[in-house]
PDB file of N, CA and C in Angstrom:
ATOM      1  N   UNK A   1      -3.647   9.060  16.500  1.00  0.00           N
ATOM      2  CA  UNK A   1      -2.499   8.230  16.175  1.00  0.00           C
ATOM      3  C   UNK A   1      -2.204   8.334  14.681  1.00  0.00           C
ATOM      4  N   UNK A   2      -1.149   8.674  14.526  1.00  0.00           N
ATOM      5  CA  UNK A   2      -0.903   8.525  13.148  1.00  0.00           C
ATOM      6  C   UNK A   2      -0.157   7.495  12.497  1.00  0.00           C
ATOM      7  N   UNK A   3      -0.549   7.030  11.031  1.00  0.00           N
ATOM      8  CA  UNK A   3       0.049   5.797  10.648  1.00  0.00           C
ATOM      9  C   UNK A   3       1.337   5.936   9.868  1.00  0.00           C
ATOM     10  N   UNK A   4       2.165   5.228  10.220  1.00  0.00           N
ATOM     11  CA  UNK A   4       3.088   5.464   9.299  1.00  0.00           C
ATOM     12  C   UNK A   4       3.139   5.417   7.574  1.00  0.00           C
ATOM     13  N   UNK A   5       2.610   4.180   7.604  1.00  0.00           N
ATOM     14  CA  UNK A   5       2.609   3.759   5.927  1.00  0.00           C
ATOM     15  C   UNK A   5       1.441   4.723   5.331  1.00  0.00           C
ATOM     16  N   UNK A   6       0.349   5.281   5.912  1.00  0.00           N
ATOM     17  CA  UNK A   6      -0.265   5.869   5.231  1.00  0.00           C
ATOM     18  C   UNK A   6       0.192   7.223   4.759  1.00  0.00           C
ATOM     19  N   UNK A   7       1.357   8.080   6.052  1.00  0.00           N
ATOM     20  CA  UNK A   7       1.814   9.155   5.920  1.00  0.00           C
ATOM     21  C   UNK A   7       2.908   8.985   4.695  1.00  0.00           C
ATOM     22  N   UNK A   8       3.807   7.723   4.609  1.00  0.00           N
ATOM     23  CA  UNK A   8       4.862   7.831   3.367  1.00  0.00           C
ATOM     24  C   UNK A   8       3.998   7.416   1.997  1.00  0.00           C
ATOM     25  N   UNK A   9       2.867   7.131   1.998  1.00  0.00           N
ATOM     26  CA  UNK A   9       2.132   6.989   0.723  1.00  0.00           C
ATOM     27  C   UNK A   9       1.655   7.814   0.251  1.00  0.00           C
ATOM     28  N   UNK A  10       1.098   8.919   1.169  1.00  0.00           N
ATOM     29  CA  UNK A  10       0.944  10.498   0.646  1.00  0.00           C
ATOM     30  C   UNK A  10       1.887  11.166   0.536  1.00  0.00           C
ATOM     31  N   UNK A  11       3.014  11.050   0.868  1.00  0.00           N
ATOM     32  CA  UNK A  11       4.261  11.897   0.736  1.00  0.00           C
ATOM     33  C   UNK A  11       4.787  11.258  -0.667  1.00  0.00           C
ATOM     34  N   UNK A  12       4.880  10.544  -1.057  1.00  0.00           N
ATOM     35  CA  UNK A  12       5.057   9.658  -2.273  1.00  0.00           C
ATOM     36  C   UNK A  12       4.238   9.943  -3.166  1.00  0.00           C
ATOM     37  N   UNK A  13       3.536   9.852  -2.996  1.00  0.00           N
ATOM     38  CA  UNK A  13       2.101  10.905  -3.964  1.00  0.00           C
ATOM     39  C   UNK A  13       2.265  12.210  -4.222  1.00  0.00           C
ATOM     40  N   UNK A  14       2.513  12.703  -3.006  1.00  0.00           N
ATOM     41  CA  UNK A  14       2.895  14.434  -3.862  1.00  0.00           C
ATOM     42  C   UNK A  14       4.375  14.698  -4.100  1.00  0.00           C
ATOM     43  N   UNK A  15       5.224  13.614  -3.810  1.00  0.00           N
ATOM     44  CA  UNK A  15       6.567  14.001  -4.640  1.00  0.00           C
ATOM     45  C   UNK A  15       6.477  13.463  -6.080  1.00  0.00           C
ATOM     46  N   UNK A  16       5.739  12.547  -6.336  1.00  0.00           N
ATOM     47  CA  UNK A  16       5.031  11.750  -7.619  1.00  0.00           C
ATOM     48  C   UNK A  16       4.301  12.888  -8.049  1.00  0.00           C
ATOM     49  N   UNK A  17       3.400  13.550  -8.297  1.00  0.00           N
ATOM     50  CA  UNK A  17       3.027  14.366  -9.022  1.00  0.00           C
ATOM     51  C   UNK A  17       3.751  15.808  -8.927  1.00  0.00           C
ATOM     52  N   UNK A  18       4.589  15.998  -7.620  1.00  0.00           N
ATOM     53  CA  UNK A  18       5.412  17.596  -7.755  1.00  0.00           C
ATOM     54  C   UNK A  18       6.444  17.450  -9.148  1.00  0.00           C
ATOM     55  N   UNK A  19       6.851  16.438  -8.967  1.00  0.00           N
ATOM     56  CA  UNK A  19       8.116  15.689 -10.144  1.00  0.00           C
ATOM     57  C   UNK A  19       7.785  15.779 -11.399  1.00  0.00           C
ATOM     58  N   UNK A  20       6.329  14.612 -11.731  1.00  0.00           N
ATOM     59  CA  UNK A  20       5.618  14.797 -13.331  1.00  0.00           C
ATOM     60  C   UNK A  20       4.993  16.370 -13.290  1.00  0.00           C
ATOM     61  N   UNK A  21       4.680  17.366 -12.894  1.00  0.00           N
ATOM     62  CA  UNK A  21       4.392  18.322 -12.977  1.00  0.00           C
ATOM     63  C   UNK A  21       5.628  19.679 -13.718  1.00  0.00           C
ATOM     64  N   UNK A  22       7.124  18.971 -13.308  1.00  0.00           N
ATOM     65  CA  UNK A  22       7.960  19.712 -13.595  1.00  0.00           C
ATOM     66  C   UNK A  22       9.055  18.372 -14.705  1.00  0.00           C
ATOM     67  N   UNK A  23       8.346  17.392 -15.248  1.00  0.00           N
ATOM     68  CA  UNK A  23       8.431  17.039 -16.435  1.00  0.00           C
ATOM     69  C   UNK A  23       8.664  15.521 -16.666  1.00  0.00           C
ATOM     70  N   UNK A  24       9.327  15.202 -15.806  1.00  0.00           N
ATOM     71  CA  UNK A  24       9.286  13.645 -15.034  1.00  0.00           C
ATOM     72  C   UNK A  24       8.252  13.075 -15.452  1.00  0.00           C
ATOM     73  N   UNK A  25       8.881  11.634 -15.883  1.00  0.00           N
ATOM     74  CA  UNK A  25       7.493  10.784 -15.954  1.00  0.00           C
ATOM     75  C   UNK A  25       7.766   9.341 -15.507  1.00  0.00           C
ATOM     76  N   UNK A  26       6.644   8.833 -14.432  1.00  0.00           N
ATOM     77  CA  UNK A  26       6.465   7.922 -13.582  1.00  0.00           C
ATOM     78  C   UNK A  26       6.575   6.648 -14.056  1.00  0.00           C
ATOM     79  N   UNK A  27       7.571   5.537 -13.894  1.00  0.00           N
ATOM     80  CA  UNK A  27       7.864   4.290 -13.876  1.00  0.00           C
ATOM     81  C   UNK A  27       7.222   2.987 -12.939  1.00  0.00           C
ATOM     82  N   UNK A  28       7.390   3.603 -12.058  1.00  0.00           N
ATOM     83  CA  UNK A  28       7.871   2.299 -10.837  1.00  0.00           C
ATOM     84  C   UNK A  28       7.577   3.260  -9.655  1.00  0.00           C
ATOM     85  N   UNK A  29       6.567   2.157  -8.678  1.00  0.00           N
ATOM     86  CA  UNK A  29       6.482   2.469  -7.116  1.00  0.00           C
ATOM     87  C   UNK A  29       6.874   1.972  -6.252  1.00  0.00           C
ATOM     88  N   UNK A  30       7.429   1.980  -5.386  1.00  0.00           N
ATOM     89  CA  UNK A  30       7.968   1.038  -4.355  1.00  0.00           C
ATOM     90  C   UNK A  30       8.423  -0.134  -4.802  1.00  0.00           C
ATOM     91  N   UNK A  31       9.506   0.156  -5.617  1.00  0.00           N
ATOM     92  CA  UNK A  31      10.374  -1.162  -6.336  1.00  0.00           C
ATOM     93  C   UNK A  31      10.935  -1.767  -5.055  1.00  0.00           C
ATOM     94  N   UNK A  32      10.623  -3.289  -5.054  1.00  0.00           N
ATOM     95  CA  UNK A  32      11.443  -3.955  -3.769  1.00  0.00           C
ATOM     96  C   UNK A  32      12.394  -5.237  -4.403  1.00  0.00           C
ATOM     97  N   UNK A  33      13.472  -5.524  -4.063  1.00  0.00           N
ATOM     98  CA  UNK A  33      14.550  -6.587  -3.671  1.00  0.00           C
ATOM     99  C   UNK A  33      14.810  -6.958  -2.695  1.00  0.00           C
ATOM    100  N   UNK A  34      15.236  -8.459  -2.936  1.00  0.00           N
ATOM    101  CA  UNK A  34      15.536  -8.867  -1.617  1.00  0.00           C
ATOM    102  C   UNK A  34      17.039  -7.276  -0.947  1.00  0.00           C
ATOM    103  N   UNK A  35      16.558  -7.028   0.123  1.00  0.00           N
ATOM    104  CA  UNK A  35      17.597  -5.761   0.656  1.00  0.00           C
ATOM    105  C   UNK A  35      17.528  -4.354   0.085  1.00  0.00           C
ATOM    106  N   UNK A  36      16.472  -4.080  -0.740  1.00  0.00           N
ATOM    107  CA  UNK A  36      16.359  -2.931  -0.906  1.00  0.00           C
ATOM    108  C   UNK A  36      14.981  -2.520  -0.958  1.00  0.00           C
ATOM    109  N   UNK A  37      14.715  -1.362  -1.409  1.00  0.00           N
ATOM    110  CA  UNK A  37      13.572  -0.551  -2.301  1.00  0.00           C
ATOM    111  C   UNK A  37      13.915   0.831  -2.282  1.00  0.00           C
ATOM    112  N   UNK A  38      13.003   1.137  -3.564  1.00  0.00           N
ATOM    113  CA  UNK A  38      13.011   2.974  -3.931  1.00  0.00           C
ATOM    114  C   UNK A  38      11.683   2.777  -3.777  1.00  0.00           C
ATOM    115  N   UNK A  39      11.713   4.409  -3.875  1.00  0.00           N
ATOM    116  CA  UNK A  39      10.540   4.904  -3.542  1.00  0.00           C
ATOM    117  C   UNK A  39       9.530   5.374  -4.711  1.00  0.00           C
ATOM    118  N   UNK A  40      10.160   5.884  -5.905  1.00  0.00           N
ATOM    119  CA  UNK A  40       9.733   6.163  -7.320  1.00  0.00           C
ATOM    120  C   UNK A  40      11.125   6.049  -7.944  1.00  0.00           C
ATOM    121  N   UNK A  41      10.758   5.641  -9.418  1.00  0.00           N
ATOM    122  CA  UNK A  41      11.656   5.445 -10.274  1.00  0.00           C
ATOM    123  C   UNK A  41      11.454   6.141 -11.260  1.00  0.00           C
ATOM    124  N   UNK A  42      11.611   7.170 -11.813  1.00  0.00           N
ATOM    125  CA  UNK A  42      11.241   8.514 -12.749  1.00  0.00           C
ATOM    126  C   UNK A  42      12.271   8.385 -14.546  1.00  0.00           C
ATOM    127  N   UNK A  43      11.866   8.458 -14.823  1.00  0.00           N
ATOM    128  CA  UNK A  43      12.571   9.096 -16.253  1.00  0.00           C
ATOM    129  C   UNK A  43      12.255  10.868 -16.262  1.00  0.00           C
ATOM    130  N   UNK A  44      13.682  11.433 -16.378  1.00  0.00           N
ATOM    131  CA  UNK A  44      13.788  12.459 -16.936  1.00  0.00           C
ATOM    132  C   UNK A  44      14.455  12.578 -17.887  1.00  0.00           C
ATOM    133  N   UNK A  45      13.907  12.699 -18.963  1.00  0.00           N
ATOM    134  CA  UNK A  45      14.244  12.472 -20.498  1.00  0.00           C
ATOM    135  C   UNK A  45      15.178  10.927 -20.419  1.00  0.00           C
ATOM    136  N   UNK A  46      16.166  10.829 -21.001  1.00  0.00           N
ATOM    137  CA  UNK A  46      16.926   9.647 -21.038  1.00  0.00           C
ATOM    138  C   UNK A  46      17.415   9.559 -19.914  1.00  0.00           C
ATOM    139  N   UNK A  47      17.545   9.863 -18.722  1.00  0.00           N
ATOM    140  CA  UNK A  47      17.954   9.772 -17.735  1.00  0.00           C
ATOM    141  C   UNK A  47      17.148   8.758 -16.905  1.00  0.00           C
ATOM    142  N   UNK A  48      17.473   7.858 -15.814  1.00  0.00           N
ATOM    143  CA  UNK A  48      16.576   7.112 -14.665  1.00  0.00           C
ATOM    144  C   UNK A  48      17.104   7.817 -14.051  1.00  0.00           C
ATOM    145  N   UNK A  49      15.989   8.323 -12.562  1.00  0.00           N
ATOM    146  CA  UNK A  49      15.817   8.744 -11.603  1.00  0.00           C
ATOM    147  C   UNK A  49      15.198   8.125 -10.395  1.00  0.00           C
ATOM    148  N   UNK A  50      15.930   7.277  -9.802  1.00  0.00           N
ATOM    149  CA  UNK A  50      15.499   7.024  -8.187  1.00  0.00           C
ATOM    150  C   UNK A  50      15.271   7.810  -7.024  1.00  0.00           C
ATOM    151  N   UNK A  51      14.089   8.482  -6.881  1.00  0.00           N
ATOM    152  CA  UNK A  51      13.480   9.139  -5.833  1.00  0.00           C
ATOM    153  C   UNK A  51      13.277   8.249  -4.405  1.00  0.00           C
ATOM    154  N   UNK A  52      14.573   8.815  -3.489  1.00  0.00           N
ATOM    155  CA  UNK A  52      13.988   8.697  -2.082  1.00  0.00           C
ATOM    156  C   UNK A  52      13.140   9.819  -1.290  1.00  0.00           C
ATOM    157  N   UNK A  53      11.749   9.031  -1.073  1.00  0.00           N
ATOM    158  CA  UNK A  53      10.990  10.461  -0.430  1.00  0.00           C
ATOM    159  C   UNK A  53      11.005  10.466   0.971  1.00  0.00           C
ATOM    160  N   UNK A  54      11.243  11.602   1.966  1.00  0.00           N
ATOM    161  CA  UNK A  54      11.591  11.194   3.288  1.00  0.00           C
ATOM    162  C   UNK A  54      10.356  12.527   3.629  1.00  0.00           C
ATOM    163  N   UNK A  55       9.446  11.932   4.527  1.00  0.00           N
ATOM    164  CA  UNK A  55       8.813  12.682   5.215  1.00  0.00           C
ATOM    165  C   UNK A  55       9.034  13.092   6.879  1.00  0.00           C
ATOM    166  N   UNK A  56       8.691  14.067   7.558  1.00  0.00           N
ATOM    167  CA  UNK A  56       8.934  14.515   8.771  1.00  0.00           C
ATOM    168  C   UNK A  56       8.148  15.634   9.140  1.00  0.00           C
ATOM    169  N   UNK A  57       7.237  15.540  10.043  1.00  0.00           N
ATOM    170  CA  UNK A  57       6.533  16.800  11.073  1.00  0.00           C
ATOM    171  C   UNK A  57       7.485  17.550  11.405  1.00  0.00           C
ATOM    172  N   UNK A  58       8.043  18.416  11.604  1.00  0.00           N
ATOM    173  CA  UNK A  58       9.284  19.543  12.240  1.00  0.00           C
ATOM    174  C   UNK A  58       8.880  18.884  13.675  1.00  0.00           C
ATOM    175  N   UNK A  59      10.293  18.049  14.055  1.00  0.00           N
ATOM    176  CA  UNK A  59      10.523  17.630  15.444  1.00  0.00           C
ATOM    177  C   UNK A  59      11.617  17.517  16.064  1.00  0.00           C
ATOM    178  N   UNK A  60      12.389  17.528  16.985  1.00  0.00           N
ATOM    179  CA  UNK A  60      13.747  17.456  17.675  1.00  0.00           C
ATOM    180  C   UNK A  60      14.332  16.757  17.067  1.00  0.00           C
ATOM    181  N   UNK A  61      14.038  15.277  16.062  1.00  0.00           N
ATOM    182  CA  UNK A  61      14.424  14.331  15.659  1.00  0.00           C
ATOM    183  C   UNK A  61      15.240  14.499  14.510  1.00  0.00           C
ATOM    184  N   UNK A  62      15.114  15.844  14.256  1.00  0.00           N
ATOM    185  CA  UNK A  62      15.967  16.022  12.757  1.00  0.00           C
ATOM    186  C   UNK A  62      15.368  16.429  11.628  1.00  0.00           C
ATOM    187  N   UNK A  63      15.538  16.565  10.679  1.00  0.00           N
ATOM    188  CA  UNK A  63      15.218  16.938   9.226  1.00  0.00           C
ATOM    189  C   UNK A  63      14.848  15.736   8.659  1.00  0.00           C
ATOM    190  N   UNK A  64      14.250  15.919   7.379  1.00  0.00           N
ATOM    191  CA  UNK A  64      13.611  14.482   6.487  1.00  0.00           C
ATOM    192  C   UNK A  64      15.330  14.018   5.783  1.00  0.00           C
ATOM    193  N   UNK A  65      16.065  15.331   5.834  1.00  0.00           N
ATOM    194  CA  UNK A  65      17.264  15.450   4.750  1.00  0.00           C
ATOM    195  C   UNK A  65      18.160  14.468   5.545  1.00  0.00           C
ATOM    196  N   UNK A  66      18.846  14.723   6.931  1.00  0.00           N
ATOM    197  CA  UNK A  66      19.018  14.248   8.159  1.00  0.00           C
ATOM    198  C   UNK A  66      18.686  12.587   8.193  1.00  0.00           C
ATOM    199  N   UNK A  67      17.424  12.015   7.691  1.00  0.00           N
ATOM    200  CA  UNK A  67      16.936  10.801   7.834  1.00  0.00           C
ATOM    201  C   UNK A  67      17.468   9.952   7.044  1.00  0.00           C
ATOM    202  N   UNK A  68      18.011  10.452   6.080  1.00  0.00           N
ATOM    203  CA  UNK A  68      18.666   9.317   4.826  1.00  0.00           C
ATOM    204  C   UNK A  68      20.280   9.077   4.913  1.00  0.00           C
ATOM    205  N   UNK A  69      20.349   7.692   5.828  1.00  0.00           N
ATOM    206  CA  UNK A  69      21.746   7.662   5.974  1.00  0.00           C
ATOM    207  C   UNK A  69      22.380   7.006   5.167  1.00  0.00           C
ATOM    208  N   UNK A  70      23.495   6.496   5.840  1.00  0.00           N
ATOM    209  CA  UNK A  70      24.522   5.647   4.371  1.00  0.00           C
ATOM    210  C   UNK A  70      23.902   4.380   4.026  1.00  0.00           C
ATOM    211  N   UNK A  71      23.208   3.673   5.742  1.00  0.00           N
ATOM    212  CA  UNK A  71      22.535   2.432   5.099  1.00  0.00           C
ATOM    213  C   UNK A  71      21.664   2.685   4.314  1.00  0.00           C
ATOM    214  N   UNK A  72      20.567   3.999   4.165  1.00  0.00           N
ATOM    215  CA  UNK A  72      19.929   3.956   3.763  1.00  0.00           C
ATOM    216  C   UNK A  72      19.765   4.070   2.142  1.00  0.00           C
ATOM    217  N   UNK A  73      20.940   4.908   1.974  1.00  0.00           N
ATOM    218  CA  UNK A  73      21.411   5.301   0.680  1.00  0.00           C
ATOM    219  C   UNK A  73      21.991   3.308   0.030  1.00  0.00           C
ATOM    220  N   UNK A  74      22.979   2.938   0.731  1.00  0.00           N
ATOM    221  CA  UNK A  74      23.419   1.570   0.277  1.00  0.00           C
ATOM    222  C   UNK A  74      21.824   0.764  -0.365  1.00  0.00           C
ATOM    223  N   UNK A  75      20.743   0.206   0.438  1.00  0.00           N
ATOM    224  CA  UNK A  75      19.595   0.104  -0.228  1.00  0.00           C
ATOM    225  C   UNK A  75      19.089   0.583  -1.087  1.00  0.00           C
ATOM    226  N   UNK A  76      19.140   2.079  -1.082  1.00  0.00           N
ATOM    227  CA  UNK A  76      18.188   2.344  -2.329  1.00  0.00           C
ATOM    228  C   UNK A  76      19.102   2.142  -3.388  1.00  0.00           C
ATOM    229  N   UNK A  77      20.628   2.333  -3.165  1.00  0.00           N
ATOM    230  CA  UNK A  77      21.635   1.702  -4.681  1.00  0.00           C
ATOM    231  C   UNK A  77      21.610   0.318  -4.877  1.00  0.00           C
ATOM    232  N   UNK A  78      21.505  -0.320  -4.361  1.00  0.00           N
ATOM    233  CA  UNK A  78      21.158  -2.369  -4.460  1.00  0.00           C
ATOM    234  C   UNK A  78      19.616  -2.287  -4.844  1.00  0.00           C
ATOM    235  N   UNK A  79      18.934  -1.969  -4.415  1.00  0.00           N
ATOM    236  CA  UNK A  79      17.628  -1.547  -5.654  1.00  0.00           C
ATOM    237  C   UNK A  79      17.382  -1.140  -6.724  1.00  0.00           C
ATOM    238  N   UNK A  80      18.499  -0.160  -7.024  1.00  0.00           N
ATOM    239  CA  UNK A  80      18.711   0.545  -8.157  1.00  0.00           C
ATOM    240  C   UNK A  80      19.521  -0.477  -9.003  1.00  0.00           C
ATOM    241  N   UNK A  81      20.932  -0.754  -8.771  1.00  0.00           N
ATOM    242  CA  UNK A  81      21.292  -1.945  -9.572  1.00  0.00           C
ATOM    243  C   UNK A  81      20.361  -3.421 -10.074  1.00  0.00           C
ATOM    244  N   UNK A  82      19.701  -3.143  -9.059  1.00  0.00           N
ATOM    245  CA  UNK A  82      18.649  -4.882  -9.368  1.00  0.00           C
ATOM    246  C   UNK A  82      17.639  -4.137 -10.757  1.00  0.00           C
ATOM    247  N   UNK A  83      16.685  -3.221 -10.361  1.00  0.00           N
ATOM    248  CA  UNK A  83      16.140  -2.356 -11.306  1.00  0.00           C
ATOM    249  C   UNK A  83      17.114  -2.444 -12.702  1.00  0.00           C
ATOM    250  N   UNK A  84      18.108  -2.041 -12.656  1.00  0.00           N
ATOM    251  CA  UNK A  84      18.360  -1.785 -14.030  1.00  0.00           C
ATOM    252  C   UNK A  84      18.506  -3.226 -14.691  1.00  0.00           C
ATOM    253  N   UNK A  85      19.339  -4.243 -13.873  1.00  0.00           N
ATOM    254  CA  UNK A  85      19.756  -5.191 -14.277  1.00  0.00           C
ATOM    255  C   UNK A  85      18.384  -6.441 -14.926  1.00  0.00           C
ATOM    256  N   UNK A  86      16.872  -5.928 -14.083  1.00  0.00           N
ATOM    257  CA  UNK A  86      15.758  -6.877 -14.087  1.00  0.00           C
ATOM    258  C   UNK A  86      14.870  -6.297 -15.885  1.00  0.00           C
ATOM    259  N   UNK A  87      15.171  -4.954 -15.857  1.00  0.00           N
ATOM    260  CA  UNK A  87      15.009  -4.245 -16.897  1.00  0.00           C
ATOM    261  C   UNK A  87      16.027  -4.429 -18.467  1.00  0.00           C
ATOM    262  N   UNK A  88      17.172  -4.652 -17.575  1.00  0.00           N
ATOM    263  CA  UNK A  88      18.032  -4.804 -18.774  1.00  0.00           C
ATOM    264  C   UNK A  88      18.344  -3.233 -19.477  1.00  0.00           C
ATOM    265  N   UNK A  89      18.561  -2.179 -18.520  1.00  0.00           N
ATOM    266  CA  UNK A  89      18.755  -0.903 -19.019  1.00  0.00           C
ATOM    267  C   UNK A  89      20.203  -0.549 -18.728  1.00  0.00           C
ATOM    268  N   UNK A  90      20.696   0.227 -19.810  1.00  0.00           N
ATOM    269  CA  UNK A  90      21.998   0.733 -19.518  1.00  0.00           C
ATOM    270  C   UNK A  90      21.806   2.551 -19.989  1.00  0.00           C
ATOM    271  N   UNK A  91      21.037   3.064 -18.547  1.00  0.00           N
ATOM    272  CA  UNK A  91      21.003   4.310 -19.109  1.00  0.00           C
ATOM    273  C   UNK A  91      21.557   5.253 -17.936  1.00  0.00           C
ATOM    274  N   UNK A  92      21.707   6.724 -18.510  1.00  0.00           N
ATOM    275  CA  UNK A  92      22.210   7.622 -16.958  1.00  0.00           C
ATOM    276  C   UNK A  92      21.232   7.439 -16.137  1.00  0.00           C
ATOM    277  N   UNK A  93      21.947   7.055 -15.251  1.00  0.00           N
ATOM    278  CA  UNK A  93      21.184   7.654 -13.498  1.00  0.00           C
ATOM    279  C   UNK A  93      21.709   8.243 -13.112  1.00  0.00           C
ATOM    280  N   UNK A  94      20.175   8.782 -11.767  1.00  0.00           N
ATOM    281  CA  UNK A  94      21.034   9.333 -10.712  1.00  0.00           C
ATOM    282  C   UNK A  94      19.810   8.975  -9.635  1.00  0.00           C
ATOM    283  N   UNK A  95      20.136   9.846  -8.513  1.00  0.00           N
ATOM    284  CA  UNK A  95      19.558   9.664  -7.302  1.00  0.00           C
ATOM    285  C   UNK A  95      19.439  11.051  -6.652  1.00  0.00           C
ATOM    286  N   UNK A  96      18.175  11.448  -6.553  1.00  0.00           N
ATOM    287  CA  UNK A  96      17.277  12.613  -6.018  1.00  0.00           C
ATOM    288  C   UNK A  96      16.941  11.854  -4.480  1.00  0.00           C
ATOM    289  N   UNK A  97      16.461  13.110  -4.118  1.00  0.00           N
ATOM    290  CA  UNK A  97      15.363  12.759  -2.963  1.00  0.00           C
ATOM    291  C   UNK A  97      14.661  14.391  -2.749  1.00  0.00           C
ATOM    292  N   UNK A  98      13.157  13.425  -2.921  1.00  0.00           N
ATOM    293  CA  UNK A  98      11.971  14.750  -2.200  1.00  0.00           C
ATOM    294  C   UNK A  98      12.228  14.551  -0.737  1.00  0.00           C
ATOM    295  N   UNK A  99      12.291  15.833  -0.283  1.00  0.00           N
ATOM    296  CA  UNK A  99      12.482  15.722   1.550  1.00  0.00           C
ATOM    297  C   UNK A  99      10.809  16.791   1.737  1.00  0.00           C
ATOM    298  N   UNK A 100       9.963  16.174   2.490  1.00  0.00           N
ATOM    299  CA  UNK A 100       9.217  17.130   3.081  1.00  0.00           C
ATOM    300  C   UNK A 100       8.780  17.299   4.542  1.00  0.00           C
ATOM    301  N   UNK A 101       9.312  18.370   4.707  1.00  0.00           N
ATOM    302  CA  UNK A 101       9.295  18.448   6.180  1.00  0.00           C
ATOM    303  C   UNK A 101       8.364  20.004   6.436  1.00  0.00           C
ATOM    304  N   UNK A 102       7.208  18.964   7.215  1.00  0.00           N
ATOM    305  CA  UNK A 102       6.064  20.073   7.743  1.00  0.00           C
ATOM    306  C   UNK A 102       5.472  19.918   6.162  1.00  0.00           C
ATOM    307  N   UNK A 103       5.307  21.581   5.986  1.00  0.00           N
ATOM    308  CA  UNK A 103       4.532  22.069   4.792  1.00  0.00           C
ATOM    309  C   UNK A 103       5.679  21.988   3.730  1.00  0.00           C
ATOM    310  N   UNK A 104       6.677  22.163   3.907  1.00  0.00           N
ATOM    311  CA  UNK A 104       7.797  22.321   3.343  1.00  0.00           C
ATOM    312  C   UNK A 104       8.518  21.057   2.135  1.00  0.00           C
ATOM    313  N   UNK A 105       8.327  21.348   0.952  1.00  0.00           N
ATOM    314  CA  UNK A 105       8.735  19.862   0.019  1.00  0.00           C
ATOM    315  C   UNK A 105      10.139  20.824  -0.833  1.00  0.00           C
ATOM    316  N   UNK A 106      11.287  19.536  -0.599  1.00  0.00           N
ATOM    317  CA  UNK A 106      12.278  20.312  -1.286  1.00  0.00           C
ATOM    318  C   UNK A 106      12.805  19.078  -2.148  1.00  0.00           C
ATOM    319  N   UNK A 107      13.102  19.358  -3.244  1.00  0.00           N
ATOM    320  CA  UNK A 107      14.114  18.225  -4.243  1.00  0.00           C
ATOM    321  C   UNK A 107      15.149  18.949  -4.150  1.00  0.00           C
ATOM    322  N   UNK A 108      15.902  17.680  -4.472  1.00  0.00           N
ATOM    323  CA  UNK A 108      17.421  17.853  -4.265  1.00  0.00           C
ATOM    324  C   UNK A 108      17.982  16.257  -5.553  1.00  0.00           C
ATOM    325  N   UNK A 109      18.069  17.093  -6.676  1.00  0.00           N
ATOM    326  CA  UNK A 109      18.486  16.207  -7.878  1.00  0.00           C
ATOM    327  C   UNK A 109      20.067  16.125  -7.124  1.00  0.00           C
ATOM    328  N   UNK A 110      20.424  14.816  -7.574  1.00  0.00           N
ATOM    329  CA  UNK A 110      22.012  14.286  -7.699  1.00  0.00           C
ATOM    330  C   UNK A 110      22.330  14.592  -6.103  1.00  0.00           C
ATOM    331  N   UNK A 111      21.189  13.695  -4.962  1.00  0.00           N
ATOM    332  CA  UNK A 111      21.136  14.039  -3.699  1.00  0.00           C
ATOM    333  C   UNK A 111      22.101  12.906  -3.093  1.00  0.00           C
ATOM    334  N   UNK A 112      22.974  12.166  -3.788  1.00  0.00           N
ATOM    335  CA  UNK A 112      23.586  11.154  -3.129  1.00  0.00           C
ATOM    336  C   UNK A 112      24.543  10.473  -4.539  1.00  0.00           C
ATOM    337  N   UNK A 113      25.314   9.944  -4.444  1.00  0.00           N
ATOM    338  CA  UNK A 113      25.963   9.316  -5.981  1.00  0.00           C
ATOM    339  C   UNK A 113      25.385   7.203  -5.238  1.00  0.00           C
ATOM    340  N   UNK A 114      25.888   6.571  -6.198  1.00  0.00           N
ATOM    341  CA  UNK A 114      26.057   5.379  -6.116  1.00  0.00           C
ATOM    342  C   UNK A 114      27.234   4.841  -5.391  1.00  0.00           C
ATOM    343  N   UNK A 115      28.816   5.708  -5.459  1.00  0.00           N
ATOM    344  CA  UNK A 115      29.408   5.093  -4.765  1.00  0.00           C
ATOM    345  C   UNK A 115      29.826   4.940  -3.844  1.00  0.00           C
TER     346      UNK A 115
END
């Protein structure tokens, strides 16, 4: 049987270090609001970066890419606004997502906008 929360905590882990490895550096884990959460919150250089990480075994069910819909995207931006606003930051963002599906880990910078 496999667990869920344990499988998105390792997938979160190696999009967390695939990221700081290629220069990124780690903020925030599982930022939650009432109605939202991200998954990592990254600085790349002056930039914030909200990482949604979507994991998936290769199954009929679709892609990890496939898994992130509009609700899902609407949450992680009402997280993202609470984040900046709890911080008091007025800096560029954007919104990535690590997708790994199977063996397979892909980023995809500027994977969704805010509006």
């Amino acid at each position: 049987m496999h667990r869920p929360h344990a499988i998105g905590a390792a997938a979160e882990e190696q999009a967390a270090r695939h990221l700081t490895a290629r220069g990124l550096r780690l903020l925030a884990r599982n930022y939650r609001c009432k109605g939202g959460e991200i998954d990592l919150v990254m600085a790349d250089g002056d930039t914030l970066v909200f990482v949604e990480v979507r994991a998936r075994a290769p199954s009929r069910f679709g892609s990890a890419g496939e898994s992130i819909t509009a609700a899902k995207r609407a949450r992680v931006v009402l997280a993202a606004r609470h984040y900046l606003a709890s911080q008091r930051l007025d800096r560029p963002c954007r919104f990535d997502a690590v997708l790994l599906d199977g063996a397979t880990l892909e980023w995809l910078r500027g994977a969704f906008e805010a509006g």
